[in-house]
N, C-alpha and C. Protein backbone atom coordinates (compact mmCIF):
# COMPACT_ATOMS: atom_id res chain seq x y z
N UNK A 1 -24.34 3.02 45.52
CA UNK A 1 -24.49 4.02 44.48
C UNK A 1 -23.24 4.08 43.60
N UNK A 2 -22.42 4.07 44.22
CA UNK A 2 -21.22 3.92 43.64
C UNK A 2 -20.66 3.03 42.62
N UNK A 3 -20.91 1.83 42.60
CA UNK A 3 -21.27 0.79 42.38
C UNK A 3 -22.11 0.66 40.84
N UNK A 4 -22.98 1.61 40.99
CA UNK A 4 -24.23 1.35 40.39
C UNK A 4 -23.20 2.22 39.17
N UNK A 5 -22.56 3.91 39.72
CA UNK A 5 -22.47 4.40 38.66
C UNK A 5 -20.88 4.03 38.15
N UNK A 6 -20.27 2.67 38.63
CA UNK A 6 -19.05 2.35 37.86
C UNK A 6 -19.60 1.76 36.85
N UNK A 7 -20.87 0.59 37.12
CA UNK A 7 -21.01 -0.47 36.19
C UNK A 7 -21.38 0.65 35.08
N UNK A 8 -22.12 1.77 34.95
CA UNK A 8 -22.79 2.01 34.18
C UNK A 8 -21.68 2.88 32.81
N UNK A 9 -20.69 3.20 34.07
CA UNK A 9 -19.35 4.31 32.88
C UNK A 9 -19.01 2.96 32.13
N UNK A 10 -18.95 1.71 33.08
CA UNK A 10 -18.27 0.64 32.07
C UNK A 10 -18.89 -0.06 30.99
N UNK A 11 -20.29 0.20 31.07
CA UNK A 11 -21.09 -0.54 29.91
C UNK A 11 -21.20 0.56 29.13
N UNK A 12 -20.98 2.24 29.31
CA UNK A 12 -20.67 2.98 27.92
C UNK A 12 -19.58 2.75 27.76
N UNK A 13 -18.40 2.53 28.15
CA UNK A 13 -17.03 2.27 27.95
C UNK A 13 -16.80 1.09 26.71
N UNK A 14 -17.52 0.45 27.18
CA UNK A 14 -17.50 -1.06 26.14
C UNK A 14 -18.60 -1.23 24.99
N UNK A 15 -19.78 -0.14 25.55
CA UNK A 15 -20.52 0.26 23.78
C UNK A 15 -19.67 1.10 22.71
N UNK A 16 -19.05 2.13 23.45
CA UNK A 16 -18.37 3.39 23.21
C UNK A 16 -17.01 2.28 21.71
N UNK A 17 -16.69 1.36 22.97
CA UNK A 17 -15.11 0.55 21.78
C UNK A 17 -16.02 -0.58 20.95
N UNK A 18 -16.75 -0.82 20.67
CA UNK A 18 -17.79 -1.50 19.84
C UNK A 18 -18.06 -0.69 19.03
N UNK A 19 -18.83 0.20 18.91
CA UNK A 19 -18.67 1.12 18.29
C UNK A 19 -17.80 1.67 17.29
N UNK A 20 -16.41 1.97 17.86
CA UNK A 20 -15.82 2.28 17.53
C UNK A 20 -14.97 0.91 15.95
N UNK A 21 -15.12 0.40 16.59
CA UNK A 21 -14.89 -0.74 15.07
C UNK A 21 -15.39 -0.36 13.75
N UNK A 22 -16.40 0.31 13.41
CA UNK A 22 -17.10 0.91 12.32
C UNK A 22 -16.66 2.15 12.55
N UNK A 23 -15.88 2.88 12.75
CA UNK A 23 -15.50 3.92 12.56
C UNK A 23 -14.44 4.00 11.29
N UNK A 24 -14.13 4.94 10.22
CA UNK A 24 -13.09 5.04 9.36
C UNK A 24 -12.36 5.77 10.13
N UNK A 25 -11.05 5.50 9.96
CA UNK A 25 -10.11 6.15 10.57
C UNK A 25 -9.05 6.82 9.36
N UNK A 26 -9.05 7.63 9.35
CA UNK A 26 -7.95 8.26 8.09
C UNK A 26 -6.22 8.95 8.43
N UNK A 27 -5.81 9.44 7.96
CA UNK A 27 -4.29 9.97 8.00
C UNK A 27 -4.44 11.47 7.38
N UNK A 28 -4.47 12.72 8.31
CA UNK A 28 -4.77 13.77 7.92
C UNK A 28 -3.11 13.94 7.00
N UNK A 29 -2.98 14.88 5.94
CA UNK A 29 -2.36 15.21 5.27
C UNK A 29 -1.73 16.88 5.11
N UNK A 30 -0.54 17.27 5.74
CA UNK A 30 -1.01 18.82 5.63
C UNK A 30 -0.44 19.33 4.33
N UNK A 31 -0.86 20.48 3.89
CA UNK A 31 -0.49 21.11 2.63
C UNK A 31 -0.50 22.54 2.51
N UNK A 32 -0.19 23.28 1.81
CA UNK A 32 -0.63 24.46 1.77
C UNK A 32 -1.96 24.88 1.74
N UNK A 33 -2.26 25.45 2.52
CA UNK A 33 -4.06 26.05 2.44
C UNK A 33 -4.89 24.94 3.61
N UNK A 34 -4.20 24.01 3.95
CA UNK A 34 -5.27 22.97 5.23
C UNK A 34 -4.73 21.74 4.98
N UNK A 35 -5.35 20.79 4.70
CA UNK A 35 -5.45 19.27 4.70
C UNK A 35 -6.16 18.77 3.96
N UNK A 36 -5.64 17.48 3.41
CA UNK A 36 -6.64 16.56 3.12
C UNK A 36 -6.52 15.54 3.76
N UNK A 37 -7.13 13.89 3.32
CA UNK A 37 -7.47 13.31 4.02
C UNK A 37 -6.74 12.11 3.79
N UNK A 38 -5.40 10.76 4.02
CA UNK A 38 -5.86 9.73 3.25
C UNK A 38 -6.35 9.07 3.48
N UNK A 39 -7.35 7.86 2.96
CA UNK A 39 -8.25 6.57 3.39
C UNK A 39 -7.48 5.53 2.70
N UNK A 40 -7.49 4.02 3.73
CA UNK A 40 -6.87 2.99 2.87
C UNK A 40 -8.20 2.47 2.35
N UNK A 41 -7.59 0.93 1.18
CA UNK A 41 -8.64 0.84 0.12
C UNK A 41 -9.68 0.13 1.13
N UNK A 42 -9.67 -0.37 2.42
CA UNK A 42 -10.81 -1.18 3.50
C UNK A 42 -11.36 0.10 3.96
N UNK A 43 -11.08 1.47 4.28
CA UNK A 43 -11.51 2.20 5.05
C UNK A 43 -12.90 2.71 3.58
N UNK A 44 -11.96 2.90 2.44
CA UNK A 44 -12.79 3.48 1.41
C UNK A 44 -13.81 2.21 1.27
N UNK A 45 -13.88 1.03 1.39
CA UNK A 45 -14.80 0.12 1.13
C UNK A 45 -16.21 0.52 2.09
N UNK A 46 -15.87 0.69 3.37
CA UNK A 46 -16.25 0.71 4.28
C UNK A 46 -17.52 2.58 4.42
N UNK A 47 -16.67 3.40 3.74
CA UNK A 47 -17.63 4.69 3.35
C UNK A 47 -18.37 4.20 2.23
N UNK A 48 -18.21 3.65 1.67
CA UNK A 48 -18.55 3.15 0.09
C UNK A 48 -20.03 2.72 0.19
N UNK A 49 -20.33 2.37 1.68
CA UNK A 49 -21.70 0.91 1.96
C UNK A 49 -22.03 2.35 2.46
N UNK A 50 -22.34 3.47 2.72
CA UNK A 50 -23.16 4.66 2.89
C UNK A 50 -22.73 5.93 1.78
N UNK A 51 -22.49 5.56 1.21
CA UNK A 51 -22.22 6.85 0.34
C UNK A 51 -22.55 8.13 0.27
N UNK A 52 -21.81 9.00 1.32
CA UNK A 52 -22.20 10.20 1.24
C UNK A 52 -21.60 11.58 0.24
N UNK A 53 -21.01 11.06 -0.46
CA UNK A 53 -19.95 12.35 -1.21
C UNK A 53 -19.33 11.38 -2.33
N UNK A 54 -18.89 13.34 -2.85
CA UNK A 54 -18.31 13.12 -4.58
C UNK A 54 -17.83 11.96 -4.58
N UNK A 55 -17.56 10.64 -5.24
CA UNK A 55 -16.24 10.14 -6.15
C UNK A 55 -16.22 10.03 -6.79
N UNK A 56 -14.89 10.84 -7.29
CA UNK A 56 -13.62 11.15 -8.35
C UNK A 56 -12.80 10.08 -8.66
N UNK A 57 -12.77 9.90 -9.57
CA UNK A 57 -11.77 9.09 -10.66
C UNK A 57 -10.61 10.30 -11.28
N UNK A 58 -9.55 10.59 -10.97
CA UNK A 58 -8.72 11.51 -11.67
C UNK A 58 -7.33 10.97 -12.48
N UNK A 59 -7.76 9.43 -12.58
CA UNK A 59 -6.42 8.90 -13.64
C UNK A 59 -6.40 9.22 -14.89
N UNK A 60 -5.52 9.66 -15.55
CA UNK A 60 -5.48 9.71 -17.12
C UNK A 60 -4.06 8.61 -17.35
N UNK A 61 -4.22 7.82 -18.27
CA UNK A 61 -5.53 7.76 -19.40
C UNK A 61 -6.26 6.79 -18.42
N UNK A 62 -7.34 6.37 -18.53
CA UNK A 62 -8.57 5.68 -17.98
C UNK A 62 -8.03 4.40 -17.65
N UNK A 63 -8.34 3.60 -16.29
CA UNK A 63 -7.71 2.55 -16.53
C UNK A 63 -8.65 1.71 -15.49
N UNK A 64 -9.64 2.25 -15.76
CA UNK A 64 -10.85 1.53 -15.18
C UNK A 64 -11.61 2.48 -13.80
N UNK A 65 -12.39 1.98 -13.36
CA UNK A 65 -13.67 2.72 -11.96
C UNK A 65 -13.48 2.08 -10.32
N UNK A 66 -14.01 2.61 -9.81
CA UNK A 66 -14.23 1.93 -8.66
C UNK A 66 -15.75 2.08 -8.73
N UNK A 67 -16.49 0.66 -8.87
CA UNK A 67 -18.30 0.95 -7.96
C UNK A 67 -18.46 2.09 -7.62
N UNK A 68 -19.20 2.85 -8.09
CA UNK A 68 -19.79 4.00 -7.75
C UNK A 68 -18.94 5.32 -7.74
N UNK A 69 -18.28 5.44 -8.24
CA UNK A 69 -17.50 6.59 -8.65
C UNK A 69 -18.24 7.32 -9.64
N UNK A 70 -18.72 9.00 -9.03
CA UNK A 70 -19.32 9.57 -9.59
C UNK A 70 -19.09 10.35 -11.17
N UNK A 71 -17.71 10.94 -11.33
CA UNK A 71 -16.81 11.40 -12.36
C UNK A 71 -15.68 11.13 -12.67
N UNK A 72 -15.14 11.86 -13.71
CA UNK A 72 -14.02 10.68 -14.11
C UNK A 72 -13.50 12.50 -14.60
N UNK A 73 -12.67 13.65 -13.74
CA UNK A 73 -11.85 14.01 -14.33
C UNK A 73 -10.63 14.16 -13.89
N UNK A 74 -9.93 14.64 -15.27
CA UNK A 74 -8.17 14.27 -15.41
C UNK A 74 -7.81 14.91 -14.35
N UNK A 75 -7.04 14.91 -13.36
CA UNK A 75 -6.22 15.41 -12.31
C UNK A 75 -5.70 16.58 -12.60
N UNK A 76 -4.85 16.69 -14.01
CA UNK A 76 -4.87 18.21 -14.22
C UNK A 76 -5.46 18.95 -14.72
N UNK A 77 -7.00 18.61 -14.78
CA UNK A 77 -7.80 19.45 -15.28
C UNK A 77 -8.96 19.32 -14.02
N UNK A 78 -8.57 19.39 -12.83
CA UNK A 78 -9.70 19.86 -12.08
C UNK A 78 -10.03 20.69 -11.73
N UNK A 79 -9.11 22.03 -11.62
CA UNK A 79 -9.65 23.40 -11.35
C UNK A 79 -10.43 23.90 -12.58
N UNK A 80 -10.25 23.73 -13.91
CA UNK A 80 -11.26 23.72 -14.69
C UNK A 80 -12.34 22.82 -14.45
N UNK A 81 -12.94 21.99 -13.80
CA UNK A 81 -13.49 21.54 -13.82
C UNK A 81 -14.69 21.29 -12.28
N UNK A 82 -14.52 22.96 -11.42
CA UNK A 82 -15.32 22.50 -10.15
C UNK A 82 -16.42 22.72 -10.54
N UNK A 83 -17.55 23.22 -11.78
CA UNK A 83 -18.45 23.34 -11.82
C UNK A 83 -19.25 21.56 -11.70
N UNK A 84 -18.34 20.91 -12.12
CA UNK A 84 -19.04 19.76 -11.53
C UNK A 84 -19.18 18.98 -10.22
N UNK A 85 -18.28 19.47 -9.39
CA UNK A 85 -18.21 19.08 -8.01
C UNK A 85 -19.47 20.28 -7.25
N UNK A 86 -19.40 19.96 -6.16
CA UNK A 86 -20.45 20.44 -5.25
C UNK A 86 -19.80 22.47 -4.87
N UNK A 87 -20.72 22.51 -5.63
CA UNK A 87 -20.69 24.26 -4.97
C UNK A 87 -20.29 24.59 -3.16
N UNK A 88 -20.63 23.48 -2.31
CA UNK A 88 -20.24 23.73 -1.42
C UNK A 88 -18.90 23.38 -1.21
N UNK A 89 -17.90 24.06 -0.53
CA UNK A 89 -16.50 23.18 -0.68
C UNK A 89 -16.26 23.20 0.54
N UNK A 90 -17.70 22.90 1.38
CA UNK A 90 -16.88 21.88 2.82
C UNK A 90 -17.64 20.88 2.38
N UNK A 91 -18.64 20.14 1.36
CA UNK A 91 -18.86 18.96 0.62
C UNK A 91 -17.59 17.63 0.70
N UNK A 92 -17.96 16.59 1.36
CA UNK A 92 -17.21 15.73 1.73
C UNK A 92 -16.43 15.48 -0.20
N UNK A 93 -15.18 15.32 -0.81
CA UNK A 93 -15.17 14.75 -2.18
C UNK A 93 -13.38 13.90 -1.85
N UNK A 94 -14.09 12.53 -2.38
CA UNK A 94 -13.07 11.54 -2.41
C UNK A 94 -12.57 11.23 -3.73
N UNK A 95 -11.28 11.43 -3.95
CA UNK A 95 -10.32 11.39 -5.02
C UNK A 95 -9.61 10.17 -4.85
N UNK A 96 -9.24 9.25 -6.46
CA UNK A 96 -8.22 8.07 -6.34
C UNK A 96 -7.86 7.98 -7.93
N UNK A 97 -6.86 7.50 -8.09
CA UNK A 97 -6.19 7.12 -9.36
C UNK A 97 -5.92 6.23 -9.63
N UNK A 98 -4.59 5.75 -10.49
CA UNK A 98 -4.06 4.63 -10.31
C UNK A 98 -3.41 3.76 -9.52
N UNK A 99 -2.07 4.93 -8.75
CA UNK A 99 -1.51 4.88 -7.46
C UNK A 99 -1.32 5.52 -6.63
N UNK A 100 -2.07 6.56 -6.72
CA UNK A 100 -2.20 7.56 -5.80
C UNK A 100 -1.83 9.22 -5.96
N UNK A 101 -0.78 8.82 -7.20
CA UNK A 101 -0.28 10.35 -6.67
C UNK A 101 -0.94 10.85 -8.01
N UNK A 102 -1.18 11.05 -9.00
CA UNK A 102 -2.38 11.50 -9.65
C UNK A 102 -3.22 12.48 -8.64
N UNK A 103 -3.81 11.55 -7.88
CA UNK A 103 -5.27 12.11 -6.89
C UNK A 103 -4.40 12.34 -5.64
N UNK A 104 -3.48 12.68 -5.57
CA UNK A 104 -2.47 13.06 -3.93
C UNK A 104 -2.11 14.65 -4.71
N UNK A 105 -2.11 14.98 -6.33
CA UNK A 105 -1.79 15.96 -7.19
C UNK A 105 -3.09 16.67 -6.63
N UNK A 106 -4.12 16.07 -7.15
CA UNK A 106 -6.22 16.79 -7.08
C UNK A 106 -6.12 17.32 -6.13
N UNK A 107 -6.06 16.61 -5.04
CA UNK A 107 -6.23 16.94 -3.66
C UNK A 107 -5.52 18.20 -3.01
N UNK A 108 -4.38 18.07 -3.47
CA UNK A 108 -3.62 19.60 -2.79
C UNK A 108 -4.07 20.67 -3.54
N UNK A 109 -4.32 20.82 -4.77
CA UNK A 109 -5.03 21.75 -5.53
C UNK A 109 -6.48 22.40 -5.05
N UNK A 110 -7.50 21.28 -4.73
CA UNK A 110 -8.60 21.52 -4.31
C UNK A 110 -8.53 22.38 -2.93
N UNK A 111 -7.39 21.89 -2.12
CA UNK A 111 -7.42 22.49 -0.57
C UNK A 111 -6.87 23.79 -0.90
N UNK A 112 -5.75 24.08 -1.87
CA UNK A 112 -5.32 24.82 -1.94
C UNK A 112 -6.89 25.96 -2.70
N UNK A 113 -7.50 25.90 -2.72
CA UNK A 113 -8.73 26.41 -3.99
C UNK A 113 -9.76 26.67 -2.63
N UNK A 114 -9.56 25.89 -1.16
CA UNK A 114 -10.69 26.11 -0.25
C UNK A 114 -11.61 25.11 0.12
N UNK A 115 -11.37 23.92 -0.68
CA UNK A 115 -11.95 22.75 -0.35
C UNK A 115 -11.11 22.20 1.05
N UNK A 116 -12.87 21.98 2.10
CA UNK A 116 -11.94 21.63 3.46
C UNK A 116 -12.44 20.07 3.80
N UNK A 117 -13.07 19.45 2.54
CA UNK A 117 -13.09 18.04 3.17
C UNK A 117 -12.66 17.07 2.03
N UNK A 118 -11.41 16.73 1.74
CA UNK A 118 -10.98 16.51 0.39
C UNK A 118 -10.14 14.94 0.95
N UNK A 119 -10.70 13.41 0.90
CA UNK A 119 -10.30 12.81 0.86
C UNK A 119 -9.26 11.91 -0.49
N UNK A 120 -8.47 11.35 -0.45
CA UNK A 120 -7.97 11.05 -1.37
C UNK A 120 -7.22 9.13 -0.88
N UNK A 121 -7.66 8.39 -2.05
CA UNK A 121 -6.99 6.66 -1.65
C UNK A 121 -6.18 6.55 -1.81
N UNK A 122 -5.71 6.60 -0.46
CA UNK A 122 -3.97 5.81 -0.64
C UNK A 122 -3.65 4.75 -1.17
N UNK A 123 -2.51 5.00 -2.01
CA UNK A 123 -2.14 4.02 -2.99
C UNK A 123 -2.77 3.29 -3.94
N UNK A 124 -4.44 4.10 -4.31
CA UNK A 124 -5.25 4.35 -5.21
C UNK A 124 -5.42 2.80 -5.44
N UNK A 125 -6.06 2.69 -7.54
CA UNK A 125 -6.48 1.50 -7.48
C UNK A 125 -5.85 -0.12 -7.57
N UNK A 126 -3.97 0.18 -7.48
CA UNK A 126 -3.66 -1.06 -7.17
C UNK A 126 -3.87 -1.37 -5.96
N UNK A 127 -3.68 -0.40 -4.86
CA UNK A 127 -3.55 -1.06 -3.53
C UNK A 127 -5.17 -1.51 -3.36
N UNK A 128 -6.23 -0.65 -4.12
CA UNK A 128 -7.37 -1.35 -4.23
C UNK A 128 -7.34 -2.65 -4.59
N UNK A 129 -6.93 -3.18 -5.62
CA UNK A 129 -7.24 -4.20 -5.94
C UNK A 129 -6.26 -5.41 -4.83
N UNK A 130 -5.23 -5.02 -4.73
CA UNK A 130 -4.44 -5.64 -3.79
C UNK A 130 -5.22 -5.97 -2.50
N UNK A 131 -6.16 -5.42 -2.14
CA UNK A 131 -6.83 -5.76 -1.14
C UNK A 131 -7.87 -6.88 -1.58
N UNK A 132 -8.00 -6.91 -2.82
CA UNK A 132 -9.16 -8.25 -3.30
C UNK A 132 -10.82 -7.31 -4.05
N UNK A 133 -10.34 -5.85 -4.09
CA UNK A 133 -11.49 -5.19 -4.47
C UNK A 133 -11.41 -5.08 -6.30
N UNK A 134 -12.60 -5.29 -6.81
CA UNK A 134 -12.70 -4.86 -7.98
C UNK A 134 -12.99 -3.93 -8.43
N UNK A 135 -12.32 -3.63 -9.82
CA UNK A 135 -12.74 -2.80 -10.86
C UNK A 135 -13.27 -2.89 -12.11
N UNK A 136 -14.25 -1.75 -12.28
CA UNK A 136 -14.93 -2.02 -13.51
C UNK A 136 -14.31 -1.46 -14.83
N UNK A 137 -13.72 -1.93 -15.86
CA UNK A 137 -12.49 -2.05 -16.46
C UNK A 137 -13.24 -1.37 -17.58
């Protein structure tokens, strides 16, 4: 019996880390008012193939998209601007710029405002592209 119930912890043990390979893994961020989130540009690729939430473009001036990026506003104009984000603000919303700190700016604002699921791309869209990802220019 014994026996029976090692093999069995060990074959969830080894679905469990299989598994776990498709997991995003992020870098919580603290700030005033909670956290946000950061994702590198493979982790953001990787939410990207299920798309569940906002993306934000918050570079000014414009310097191109990422695939499927839902809006495009200026970083310092996002508290004017939550009527376009999701009324709910535990709504998953992912922020990126050019290099990050643009949308590392969004992000502490939003948490600070009550938004509690506020991802943001580290090192935005060069380290995007540095990874081999494109943009739509």
């Amino acid at each position: 019996m014994k026996l029976r119930n090692l093999s069995i912890l060990l074959s969830l043990v080894l679905l469990l880390v299989a598994c776990q390979s498709n997991l995003v893994t992020s870098e919580d961020v603290a700030v005033a008012g909670g956290s946000y989130k950061n994702v590198s540009p493979k982790e953001l690729n990787t939410l990207l193939k299920d798309k569940d939430f906002i993306f934000v473009n918050v570079h000014i001036p414009f310097a191109g998209n990422i695939d499927g990026t839902d809006l495009s506003i200026p970083y310092d104009q996002i508290e004017q601007n939550l009527s376009q984000l999701a009324a709910d603000k535990d709504a998953r919303i992912v922020l990126y710029c050019r290099s990050g700190h643009m949308s590392q700016i969004a992000a502490e604002k939003l948490v600070a405002l009550g938004y509690t699921d506020v991802w943001n791309l580290n090192g935005g869209m060069v380290d995007w592209e540095k990874e081999g990802f494109e943009l739509q220019k």
